[in-house]
Protein backbone atom coordinates (compact mmCIF):
# COMPACT_ATOMS: atom_id res chain seq x y z
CA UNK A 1 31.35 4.39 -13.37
CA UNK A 2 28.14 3.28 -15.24
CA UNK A 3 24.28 3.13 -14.41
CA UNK A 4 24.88 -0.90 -14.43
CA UNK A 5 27.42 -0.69 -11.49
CA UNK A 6 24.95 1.91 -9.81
CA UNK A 7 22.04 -0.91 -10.34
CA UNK A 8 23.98 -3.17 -9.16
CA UNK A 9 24.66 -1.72 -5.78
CA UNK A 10 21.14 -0.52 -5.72
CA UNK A 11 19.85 -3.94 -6.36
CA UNK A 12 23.08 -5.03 -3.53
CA UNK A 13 21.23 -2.54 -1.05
CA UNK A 14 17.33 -3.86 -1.60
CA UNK A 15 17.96 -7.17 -1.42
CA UNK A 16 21.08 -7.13 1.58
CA UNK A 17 22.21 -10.40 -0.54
CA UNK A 18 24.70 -10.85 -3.54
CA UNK A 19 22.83 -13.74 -4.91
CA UNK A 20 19.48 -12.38 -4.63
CA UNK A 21 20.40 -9.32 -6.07
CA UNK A 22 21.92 -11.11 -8.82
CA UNK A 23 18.67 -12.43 -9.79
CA UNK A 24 17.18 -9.49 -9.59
CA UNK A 25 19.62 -7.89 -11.88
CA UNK A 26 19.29 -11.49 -14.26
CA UNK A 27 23.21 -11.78 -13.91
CA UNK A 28 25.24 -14.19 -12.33
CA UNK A 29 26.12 -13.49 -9.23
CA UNK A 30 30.59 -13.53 -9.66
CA UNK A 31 29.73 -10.70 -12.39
CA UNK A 32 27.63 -8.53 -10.18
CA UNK A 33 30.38 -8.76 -7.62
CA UNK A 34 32.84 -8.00 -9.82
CA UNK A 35 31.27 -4.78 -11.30
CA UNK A 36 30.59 -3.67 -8.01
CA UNK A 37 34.36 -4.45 -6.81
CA UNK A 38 35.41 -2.24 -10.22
CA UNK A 39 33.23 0.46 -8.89
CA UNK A 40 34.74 0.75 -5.15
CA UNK A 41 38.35 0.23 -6.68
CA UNK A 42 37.75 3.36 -8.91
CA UNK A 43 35.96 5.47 -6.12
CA UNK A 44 38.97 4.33 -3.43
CA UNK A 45 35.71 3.06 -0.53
CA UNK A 46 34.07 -0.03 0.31
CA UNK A 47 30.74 0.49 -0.54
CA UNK A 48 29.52 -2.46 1.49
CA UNK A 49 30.40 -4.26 4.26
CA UNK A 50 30.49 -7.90 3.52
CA UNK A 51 31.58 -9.61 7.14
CA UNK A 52 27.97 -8.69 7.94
CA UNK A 53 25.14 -11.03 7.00
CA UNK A 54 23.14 -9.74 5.38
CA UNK A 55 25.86 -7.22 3.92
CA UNK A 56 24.89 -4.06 4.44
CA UNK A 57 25.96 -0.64 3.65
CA UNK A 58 29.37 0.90 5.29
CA UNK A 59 28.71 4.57 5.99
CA UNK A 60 30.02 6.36 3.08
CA UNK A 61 28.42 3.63 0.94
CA UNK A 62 25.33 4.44 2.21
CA UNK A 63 25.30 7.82 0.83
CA UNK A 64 27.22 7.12 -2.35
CA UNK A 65 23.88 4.22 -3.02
CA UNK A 66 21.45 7.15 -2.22
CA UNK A 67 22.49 9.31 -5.18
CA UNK A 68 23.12 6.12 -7.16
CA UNK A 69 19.24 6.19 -6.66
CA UNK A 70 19.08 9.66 -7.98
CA UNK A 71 20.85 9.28 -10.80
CA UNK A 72 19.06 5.81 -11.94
CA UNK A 73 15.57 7.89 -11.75
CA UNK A 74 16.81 10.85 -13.77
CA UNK A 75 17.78 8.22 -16.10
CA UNK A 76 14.58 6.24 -16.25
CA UNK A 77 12.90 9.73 -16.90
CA UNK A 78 14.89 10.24 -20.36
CA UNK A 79 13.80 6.29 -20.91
CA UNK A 80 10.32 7.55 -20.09
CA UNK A 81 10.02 10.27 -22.36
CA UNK A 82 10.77 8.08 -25.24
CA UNK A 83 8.59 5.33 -24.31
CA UNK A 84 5.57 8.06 -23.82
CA UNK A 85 5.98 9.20 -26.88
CA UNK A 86 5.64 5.94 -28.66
CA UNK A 87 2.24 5.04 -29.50
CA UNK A 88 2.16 1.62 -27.96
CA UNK A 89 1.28 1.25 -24.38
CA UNK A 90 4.35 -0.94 -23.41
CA UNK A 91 5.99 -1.58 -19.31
CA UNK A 92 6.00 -2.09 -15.81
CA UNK A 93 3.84 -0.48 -12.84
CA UNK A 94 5.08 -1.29 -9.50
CA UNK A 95 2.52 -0.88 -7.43
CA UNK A 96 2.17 -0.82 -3.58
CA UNK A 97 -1.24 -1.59 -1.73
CA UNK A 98 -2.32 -2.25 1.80
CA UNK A 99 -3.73 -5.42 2.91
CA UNK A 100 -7.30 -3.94 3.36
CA UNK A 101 -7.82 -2.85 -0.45
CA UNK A 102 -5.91 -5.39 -2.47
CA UNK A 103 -8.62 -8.58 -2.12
CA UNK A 104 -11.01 -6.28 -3.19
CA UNK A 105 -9.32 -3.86 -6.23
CA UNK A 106 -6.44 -6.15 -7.72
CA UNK A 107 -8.32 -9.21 -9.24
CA UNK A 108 -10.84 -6.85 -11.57
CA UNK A 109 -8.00 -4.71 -11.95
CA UNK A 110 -5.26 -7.51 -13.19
CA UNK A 111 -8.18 -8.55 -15.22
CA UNK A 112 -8.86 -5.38 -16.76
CA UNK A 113 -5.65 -4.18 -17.35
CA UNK A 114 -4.62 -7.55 -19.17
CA UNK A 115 -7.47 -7.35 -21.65
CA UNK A 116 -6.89 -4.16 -22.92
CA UNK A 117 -3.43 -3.42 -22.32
CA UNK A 118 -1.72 -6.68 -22.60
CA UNK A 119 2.09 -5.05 -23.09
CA UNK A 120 1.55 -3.92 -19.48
CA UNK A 121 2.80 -5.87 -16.16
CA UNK A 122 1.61 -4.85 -13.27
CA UNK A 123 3.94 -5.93 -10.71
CA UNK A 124 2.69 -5.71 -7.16
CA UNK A 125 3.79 -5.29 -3.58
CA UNK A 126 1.06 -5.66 -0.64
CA UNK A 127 2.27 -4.15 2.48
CA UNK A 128 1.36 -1.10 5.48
CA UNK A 129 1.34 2.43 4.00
CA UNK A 130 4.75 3.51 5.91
CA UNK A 131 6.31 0.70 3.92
CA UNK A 132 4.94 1.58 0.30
CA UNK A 133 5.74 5.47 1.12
CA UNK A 134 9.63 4.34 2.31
CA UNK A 135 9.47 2.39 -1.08
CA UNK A 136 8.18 5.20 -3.59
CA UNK A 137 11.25 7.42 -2.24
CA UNK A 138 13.57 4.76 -2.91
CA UNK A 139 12.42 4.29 -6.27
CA UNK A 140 11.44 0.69 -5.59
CA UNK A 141 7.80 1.55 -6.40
CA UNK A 142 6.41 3.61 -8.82
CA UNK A 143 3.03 4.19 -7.56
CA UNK A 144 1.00 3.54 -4.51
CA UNK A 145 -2.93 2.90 -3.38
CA UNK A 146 -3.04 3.86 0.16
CA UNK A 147 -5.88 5.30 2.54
CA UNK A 148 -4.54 9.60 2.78
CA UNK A 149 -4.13 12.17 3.83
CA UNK A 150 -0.54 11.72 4.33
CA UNK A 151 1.18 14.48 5.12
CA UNK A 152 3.93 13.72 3.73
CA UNK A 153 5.58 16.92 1.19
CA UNK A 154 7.49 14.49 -0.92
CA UNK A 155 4.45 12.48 -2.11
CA UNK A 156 1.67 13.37 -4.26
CA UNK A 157 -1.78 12.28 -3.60
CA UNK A 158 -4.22 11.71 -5.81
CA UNK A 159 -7.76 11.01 -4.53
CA UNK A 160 -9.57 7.94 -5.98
CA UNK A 161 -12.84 7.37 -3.78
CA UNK A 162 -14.12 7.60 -0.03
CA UNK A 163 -14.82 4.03 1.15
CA UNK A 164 -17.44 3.92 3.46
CA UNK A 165 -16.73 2.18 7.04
CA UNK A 166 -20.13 -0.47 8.53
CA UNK A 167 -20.58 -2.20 11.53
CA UNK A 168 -20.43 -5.50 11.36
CA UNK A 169 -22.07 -6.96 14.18
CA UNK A 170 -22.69 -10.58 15.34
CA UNK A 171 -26.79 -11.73 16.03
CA UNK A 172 -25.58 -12.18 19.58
CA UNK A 173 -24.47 -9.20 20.08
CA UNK A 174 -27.00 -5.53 21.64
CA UNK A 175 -26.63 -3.40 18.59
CA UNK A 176 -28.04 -6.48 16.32
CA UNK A 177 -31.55 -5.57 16.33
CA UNK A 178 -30.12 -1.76 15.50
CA UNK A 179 -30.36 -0.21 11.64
CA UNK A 180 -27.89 2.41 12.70
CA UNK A 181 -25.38 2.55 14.98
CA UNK A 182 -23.39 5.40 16.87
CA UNK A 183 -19.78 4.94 17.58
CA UNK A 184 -19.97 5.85 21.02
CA UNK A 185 -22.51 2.44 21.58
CA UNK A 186 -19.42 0.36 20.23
CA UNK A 187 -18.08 -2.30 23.11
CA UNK A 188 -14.19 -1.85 23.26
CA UNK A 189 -14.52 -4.82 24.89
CA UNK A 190 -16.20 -6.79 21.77
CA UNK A 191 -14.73 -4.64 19.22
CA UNK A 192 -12.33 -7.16 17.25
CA UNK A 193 -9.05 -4.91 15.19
CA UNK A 194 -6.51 -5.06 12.77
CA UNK A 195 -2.84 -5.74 14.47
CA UNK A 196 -0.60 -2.45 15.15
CA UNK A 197 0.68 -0.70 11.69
CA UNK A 198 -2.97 -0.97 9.92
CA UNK A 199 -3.50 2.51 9.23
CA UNK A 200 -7.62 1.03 9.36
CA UNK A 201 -6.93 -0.13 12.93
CA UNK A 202 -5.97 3.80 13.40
CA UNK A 203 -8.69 5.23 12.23
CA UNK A 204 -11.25 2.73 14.23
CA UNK A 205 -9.20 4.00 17.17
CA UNK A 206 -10.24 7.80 16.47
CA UNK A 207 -13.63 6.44 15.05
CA UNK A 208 -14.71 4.92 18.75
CA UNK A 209 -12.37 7.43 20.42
CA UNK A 210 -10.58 4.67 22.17
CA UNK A 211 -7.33 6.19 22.64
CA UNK A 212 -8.72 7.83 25.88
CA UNK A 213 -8.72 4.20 27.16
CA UNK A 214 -4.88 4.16 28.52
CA UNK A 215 -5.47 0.03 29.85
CA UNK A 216 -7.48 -1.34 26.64
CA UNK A 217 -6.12 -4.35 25.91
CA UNK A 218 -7.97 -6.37 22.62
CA UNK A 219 -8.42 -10.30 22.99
CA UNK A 220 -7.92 -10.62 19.26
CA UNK A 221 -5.52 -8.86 16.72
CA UNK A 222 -5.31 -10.03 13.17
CA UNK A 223 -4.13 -8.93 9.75
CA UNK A 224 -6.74 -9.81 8.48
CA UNK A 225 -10.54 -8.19 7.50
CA UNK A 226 -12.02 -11.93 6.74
CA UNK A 227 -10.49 -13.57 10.11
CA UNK A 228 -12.08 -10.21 11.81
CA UNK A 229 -15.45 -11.33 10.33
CA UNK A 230 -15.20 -15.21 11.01
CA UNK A 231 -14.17 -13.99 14.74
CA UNK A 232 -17.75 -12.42 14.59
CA UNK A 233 -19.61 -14.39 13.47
CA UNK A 234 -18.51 -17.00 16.14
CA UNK A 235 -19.10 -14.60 18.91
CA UNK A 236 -20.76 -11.60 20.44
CA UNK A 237 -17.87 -9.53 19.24
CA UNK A 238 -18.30 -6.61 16.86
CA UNK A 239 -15.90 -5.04 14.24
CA UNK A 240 -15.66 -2.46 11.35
CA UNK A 241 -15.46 -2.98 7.91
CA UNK A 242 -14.80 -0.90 4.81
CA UNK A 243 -17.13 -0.62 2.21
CA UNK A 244 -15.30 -2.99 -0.57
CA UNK A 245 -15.72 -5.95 1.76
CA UNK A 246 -19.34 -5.41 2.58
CA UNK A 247 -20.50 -5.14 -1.37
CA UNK A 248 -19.44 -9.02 -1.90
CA UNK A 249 -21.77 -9.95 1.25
CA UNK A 250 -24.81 -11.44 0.17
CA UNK A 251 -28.33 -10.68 1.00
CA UNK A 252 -28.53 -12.95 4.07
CA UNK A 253 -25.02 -11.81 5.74
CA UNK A 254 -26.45 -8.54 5.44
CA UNK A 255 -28.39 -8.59 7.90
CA UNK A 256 -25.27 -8.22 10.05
CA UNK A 257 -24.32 -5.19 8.57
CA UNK A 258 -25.27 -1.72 10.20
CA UNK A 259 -24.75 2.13 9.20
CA UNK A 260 -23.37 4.42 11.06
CA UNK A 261 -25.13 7.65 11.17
CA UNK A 262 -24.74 10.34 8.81
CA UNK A 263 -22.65 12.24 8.02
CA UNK A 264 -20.95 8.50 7.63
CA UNK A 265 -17.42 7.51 8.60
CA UNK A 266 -15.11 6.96 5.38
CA UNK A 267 -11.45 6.89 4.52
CA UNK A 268 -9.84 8.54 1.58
CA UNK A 269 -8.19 6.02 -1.01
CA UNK A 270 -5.76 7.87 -3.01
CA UNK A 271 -3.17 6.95 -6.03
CA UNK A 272 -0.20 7.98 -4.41
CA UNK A 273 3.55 8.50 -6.27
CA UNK A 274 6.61 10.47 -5.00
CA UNK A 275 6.92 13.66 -6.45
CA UNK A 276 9.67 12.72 -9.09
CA UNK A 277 7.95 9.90 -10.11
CA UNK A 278 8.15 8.82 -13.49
CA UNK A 279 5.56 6.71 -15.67
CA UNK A 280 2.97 9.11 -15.96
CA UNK A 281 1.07 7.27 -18.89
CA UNK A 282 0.67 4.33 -17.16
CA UNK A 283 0.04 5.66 -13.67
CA UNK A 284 -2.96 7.37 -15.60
CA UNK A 285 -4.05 4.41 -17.35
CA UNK A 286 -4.44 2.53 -13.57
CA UNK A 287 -6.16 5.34 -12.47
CA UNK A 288 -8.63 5.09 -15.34
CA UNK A 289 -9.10 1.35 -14.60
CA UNK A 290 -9.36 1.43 -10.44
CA UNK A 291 -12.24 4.02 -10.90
CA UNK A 292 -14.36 1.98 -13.52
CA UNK A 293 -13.83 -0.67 -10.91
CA UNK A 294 -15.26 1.85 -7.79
CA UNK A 295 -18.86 2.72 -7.93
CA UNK A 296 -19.58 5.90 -8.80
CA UNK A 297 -21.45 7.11 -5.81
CA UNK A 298 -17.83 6.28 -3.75
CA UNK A 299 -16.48 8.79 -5.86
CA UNK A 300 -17.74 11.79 -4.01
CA UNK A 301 -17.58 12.58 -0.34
CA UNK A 302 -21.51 12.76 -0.03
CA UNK A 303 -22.70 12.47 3.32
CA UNK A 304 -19.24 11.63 4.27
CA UNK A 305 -16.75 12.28 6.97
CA UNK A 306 -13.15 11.25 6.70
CA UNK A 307 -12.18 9.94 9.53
CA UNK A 308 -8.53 10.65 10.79
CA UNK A 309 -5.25 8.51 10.64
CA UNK A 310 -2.54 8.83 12.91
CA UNK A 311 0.82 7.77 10.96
């Protein structure tokens, strides 16, 4: 048995495809099957079943590819140790976001990181927060930027900043000619969301209490923060927005933009890894970089109120 084999049907179980995990691995895809078929022949199982498409794990292979996991991230810690101790900042961050931070964070922060650590790849997954914390337990990320709390024991949160949450409100709309807005004046019926899984569409949920409204049902649901403006701005609809996507609006769309009053609605951004996790020096290096991309005043939870998620 060897860590390649172990790679291999990590790499087997990730992708649920021999070719594509063949790619992954940058070997052909006869000599990842073969190292794989050495591997079952010396442990006397199958470790996947391969009349299913895609393959997937047979039961005992399941487990046996869970401490194959294990055993591949108690070996990249001995790799990290040596690497940290070299002077040079050399390596790979795989990073998870969500949809509602990444348009605003990653393009300063690819930028940023490329000028002054240029030995650094920053290899990035954008997906919902239940999929980057599934991921940072398998060991397919290393890190995550997520909205928190969690609650989750196996992952370690690290506060970045508390984004601030605005109305955005179309000119035809009542609350137009309002600087600041209460959340009980919101419309369900105008308010435009996020689809299901957006931990933002939760917390506008328990923002305008609307979970006491059992036969709610949205006209519009979209992954999407600009589409939710655009759908604005074309009626007398109303939404939420975080404070990332309000500080590229210019002066003019401003004027759509209202408070809500103090102390304001926010949502905790946090640097998230699983408690293992491995990497430190460049986990603290993107740290460094996402807050001299935050404002400073975002920092602190100043006339703030987090406002809850329900994962």
């Amino acid at each position: 048995m060897t860590l390649t084999q172990l790679e291999y049907i990590a790499a087997v179980d990730t992708c649920r495809h021999f070719v594509l995990a063949s790619e992954k691995c940058f070997v052909t895809q006869p000599t990842l099957s073969m190292q794989i078929q050495k591997l079952e022949e010396e442990l006397g199982v199958k470790i996947f079943d391969r009349t299913k498409q895609p393959v997937i794990p047979t039961e005992i292979g399941a487990s046996i590819i869970a401490q194959a996991r294990i055993v591949l991230r108690e070996a990249g810690m001995i790799r990290q140790m040596i690497s940290e101790q070299k002077d040079t900042m050399t390596g790979e961050i795989r990073i998870g976001i969500i949809p509602t931070l990444a348009p605003y964070l990653l393009p300063p922060l690819f930028k940023n990181i490329h000028e002054k650590y240029p030995q650094v790849s920053l290899v990035i997954k954008e997906t919902i927060t239940e999929e980057v914390v599934q991921e940072l337990k398998n060991n397919r990320l290393d890190c995550g930027i997520v909205v928190t709390p969690l609650k989750d024991s196996s992952i370690k949160e690290d506060v970045l900043f508390y984004e601030e949450l605005f109305v955005y409100v179309s000119k035809k709309n009542a609350l137009y000619d309002k600087k600041y807005v209460l959340a009980t004046e919101i419309d369900p019926h105008r308010l435009w969301l996020l689809e299901e899984g957006h931990c933002f569409r939760s917390q506008i949920l328990n923002l305008c209490e609307l979970r006491k409204y059992s036969d709610l049902h949205f006209r519009y649901e979209t992954g999407n923060i600009e589409t939710l403006k655009r759908m604005v701005d074309k009626s007398d609809g109303i939404t939420i927005l975080p404070e990332l996507a309000v500080m590229e609006f210019t002066k003019p769309q401003m004027k759509f933009v209202k408070r809500l009053k103090e102390p304001s609605p926010a949502r905790e951004v946090s640097l998230v890894t699983h408690r293992d996790h491995l990497k430190t020096k460049l986990i603290k290096i993107l740290k460094e970089e996402i807050l001299t991309i935050v404002p400073k005043p975002m920092q602190k939870l100043h006339k703030k109120k987090v406002v809850e998620i329900n994962y």
